[in-house]
Protein backbone atom coordinates (compact mmCIF):
# COMPACT_ATOMS: atom_id res chain seq x y z
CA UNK A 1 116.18 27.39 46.46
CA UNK A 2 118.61 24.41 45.17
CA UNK A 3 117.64 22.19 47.76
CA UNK A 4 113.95 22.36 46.72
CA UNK A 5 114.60 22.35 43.49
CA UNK A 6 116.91 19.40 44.12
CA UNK A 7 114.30 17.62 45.99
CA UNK A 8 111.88 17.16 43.07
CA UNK A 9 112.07 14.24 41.83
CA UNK A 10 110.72 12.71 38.10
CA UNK A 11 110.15 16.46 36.22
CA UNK A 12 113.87 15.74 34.03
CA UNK A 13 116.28 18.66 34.00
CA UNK A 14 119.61 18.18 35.37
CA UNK A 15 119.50 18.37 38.92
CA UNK A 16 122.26 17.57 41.15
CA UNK A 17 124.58 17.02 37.81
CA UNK A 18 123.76 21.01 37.27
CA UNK A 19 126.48 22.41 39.44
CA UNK A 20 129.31 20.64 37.43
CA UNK A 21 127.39 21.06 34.18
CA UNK A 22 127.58 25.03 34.55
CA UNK A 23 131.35 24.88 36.00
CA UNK A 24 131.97 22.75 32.59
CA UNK A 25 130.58 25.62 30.33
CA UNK A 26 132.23 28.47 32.35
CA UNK A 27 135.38 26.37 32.50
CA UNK A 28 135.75 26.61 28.64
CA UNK A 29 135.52 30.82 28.70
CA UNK A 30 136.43 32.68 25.09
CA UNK A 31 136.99 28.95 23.78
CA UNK A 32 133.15 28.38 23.94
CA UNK A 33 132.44 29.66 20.86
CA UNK A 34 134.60 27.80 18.84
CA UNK A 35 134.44 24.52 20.62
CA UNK A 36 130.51 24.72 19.79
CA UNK A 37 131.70 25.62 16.18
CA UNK A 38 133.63 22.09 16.54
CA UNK A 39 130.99 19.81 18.17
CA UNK A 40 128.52 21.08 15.33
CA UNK A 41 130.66 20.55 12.72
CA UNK A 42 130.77 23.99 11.55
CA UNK A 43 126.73 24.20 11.25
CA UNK A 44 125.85 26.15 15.04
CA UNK A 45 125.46 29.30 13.77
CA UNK A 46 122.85 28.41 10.92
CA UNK A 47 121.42 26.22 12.98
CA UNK A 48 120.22 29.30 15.14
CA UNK A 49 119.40 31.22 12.30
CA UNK A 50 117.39 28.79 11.00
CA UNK A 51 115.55 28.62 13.97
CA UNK A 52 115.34 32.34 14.79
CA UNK A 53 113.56 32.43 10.76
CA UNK A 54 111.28 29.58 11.56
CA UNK A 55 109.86 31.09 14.46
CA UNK A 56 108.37 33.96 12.69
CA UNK A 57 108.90 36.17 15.17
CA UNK A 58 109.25 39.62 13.68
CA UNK A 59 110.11 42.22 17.25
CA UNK A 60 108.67 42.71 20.49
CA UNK A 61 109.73 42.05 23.96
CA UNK A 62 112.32 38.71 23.61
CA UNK A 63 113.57 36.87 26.25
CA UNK A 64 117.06 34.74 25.59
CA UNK A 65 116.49 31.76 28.56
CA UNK A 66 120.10 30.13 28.96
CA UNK A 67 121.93 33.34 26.65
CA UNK A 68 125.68 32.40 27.43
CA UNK A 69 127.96 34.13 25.50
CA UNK A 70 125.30 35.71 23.43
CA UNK A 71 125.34 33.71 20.19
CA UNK A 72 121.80 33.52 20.21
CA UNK A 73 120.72 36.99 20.52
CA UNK A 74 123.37 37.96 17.89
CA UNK A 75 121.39 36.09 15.03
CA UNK A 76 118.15 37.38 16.35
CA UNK A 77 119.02 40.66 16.05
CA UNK A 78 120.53 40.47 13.15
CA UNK A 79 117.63 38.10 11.89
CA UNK A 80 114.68 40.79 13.24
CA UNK A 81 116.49 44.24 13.58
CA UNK A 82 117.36 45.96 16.97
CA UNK A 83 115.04 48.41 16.46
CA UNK A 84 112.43 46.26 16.28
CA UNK A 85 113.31 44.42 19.63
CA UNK A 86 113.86 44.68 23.27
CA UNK A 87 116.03 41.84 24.07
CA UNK A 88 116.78 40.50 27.61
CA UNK A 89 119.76 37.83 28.21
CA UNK A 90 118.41 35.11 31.00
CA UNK A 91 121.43 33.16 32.46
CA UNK A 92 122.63 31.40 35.74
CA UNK A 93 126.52 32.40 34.98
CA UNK A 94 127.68 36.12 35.67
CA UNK A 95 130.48 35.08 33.92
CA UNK A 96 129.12 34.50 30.69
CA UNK A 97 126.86 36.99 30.38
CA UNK A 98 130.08 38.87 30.87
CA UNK A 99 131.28 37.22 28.07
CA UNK A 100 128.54 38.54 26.06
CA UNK A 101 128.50 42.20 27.28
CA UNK A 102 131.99 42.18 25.73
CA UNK A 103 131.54 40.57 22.68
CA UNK A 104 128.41 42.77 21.21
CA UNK A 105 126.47 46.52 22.08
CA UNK A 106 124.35 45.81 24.82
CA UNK A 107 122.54 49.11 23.25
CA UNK A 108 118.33 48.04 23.85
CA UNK A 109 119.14 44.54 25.51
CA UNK A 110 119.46 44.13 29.52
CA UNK A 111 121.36 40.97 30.98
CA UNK A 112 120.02 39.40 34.29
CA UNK A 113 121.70 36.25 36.50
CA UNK A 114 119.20 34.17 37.24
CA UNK A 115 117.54 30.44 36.63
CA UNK A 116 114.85 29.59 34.28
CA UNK A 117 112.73 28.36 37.34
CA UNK A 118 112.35 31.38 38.82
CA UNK A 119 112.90 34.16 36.16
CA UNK A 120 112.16 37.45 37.47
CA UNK A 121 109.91 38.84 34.85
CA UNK A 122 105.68 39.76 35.13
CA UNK A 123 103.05 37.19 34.17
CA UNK A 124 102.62 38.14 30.34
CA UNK A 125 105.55 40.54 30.10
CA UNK A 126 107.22 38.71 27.01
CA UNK A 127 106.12 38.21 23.52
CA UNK A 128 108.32 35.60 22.34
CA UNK A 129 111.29 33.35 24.24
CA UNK A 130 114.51 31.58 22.65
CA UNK A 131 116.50 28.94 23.87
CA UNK A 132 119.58 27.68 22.12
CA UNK A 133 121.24 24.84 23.59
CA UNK A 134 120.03 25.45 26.66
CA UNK A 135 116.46 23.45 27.96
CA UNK A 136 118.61 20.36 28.97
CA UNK A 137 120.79 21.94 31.38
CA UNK A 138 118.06 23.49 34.02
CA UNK A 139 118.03 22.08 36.89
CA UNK A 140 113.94 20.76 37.01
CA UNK A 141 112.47 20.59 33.15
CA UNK A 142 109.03 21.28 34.52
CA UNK A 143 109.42 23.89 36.70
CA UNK A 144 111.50 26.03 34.15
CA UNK A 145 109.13 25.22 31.14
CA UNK A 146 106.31 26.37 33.66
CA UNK A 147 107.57 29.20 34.57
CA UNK A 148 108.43 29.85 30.88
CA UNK A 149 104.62 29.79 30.15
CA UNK A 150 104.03 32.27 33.23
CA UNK A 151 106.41 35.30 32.02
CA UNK A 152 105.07 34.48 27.74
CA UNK A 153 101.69 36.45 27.38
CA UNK A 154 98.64 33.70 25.66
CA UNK A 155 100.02 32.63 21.94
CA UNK A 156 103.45 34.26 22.83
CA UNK A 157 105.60 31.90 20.35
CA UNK A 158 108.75 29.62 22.33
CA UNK A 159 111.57 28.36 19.83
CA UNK A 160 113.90 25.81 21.47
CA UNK A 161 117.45 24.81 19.34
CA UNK A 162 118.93 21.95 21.02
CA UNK A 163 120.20 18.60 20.87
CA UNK A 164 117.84 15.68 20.95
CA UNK A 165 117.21 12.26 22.15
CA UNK A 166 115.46 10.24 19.25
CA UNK A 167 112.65 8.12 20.17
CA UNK A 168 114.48 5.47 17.89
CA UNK A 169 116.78 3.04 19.82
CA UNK A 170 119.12 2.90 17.34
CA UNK A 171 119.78 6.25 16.76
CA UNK A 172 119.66 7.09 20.50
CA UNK A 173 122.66 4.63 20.74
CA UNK A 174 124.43 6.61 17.58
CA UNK A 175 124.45 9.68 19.27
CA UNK A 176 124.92 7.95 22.45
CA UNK A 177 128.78 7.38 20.90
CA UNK A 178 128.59 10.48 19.51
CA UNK A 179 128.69 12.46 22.28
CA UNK A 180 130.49 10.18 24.55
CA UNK A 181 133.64 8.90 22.33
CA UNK A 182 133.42 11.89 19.15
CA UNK A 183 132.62 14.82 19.93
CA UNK A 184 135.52 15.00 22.84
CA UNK A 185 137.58 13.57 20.66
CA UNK A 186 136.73 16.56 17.72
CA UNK A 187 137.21 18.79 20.23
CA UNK A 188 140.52 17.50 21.79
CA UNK A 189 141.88 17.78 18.21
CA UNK A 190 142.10 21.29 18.23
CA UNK A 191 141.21 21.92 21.92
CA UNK A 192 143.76 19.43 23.82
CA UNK A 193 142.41 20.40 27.33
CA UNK A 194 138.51 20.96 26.89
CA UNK A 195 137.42 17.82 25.80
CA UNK A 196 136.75 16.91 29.53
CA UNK A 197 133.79 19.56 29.44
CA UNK A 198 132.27 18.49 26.37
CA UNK A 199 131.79 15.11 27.64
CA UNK A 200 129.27 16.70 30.02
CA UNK A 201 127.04 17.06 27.31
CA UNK A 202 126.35 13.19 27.43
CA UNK A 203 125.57 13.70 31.36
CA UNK A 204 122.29 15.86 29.88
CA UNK A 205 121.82 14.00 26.96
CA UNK A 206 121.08 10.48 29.31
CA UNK A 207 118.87 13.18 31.49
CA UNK A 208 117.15 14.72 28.60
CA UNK A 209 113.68 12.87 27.63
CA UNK A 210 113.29 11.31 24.20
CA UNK A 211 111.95 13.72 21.77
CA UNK A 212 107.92 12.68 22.09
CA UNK A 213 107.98 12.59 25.87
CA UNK A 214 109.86 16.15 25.76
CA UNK A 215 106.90 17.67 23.44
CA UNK A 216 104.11 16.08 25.37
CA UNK A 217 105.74 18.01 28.91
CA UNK A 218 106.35 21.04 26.61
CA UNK A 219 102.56 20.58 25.04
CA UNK A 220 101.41 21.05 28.80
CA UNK A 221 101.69 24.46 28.52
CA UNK A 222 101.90 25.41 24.79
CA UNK A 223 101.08 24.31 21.14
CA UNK A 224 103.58 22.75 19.13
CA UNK A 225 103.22 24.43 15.32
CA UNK A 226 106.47 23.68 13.58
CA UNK A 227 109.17 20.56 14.15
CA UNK A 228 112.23 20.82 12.17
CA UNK A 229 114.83 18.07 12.61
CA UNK A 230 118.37 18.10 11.83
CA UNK A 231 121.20 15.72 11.74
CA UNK A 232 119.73 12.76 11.39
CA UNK A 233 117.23 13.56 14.38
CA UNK A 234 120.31 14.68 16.81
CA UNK A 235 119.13 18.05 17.06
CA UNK A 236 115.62 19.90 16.50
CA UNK A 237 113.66 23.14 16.47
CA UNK A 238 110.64 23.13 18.28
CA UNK A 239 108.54 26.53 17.46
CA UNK A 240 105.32 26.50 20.00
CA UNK A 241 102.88 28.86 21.26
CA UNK A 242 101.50 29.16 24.49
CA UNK A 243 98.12 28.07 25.60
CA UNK A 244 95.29 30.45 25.58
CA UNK A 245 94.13 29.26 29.42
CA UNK A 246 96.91 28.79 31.45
C-alpha cells in the first residue's frame, strides 16, 4: 500500500516525509493539546468552532478525516448536538485515537485506524466530512481528496481548518520563519523537549500547495462556497460541496 502510494509522484501530500511526520505527532502524546494551544497562540479551539459554524452543517452521518486526539469532534458536537450526529474518528495513529477515547464519551461515535486514501466507508455513506489540521499530512493529496469525494454522498458539504501557503511571496516567506524559527521556539518556551516535532510542520508546509493551486485540486471534485482566512492568510477554512457527477 505505502509503496504505491509512495510511488506517485506530482499529486502533493507528504509522502516519504509521512512516516516521521506521524512519529512527530504521536511523539508529543497528552502534550498535543497544549502545544497546538501554543503554536496558535491561544486561538485553535475557536478556530475549529468557527469552522464547524461556517459549515452549516446541522447532524447527519460525519466523518472526522485525520481526528487525533479528538479536538475536532469535541466542538462539533458541542457545536451540532450528539443527538443529532453519528460521528466517526478517521486516523492513521492507534495511539491517538486512544488518546481521544480517553479524553471524551465515545457514546454514538466509532473510531477506525486507517488512511484518508483508502477509508473504509460506502460510496455515499457520509453527509458531511471535517478536517482540522490534517489535509497536509496524507501521504498523496489527490488520492485522499478523491477518495474523500467517493465516501461524501452528491452536495455532501467538506470543511477543511488548516494552515496555509499564501499565493503571496512575501507572506509565504513570513510564515516560512514562522514556522521554521517561532513557532519551535514558542513551543520550547514552555515545552523544552517538543520543539523538535513542531518543526515538522514546516516539512508539510514546503509540501503543501499555495492556497489557489490547493482549491483548484480540491475544486476537482467539489464546489468551493465559503473561504474564510485567518491570520494574515496563514490559516483558512475552506467549506465545499461535492460535485453532483462524480
Amino acid at each position: 500500500m505505502f509503496a504505491l502510494l509512495l510511488a506517485v509522484e506530482g499529486g502533493g501530500g507528504l509522502g516519504e516525509a509521512w512516516r516521521s511526520v506521524v512519529r512527530g505527532i504521536e511523539a508529543l502524546g497528552p502534550r498535543y493539546p497544549a502545544v497546538n494551544r501554543v503554536i496558535s497562540l491561544g486561538l485553535d479551539v475557536v478556530i475549529r468552532r468557527v469552522g464547524v459554524r461556517l459549515s452549516g452543517v446541522k447532524g447527519g452521518r460525519i466523518l472526522d478525516a485525520g481526528a487525533g486526539d479528538g479536538s475536532l469532534s469535541k466542538v462539533i458536537w458541542e457545536e451540532v448536538g450528539r443527538r443529532r450526529l453519528y460521528l466517526v474518528l478517521l486516523d492513521p495513529s492507534e495511539r491517538m485515537l486512544r488518546m481521544a477515547r480517553n479524553s471524551a464519551d465515545w457514546s454514538g461515535l466509532d473510531g477506525v485506524v486507517g488512511l484518508l486514501e483508502y477509508a473504509p466507508f460506502r460510496p455515499s455513506s457520509l453527509e458531511s466530512a471535517f478536517m482540522a489540521f490534517a489535509l497536509r499530512d496524507v501521504i498523496h493529496l489527490s488520492a485522499a481528496v478523491e477518495r474523500l469525494s467517493i465516501i461524501l454522498k452528491p452536495g455532501g458539504v467538506f470543511t477543511l481548518i488548516d494552515i496555509a501557503k499564501p499565493d503571496c511571496g512575501l507572506a509565504r516567506q513570513l510564515f516560512k520563519i514562522y514556522w521554521w524559527v517561532l513557532a519551535p521556539l514558542l513551543v520550547a518556551s514552555t515545552f523544552s523537549r517538543a520543539w523538535r516535532e513542531i518543526r515538522l510542520i514546516y516539512t508539510t508546509f514546503l509540501l503543501l500547495p499555495v492556497e489557489s493551486e490547493l482549491i483548484k485540486r480540491l475544486c476537482r471534485h467539489f464546489r468551493l462556497v465559503r473561504l474564510r482566512r485567518i491570520f494574515l492568510g496563514g490559516a483558512h477554512i475552506l467549506v465545499l460541496k461535492r460535485l453532483d457527477s462524480h
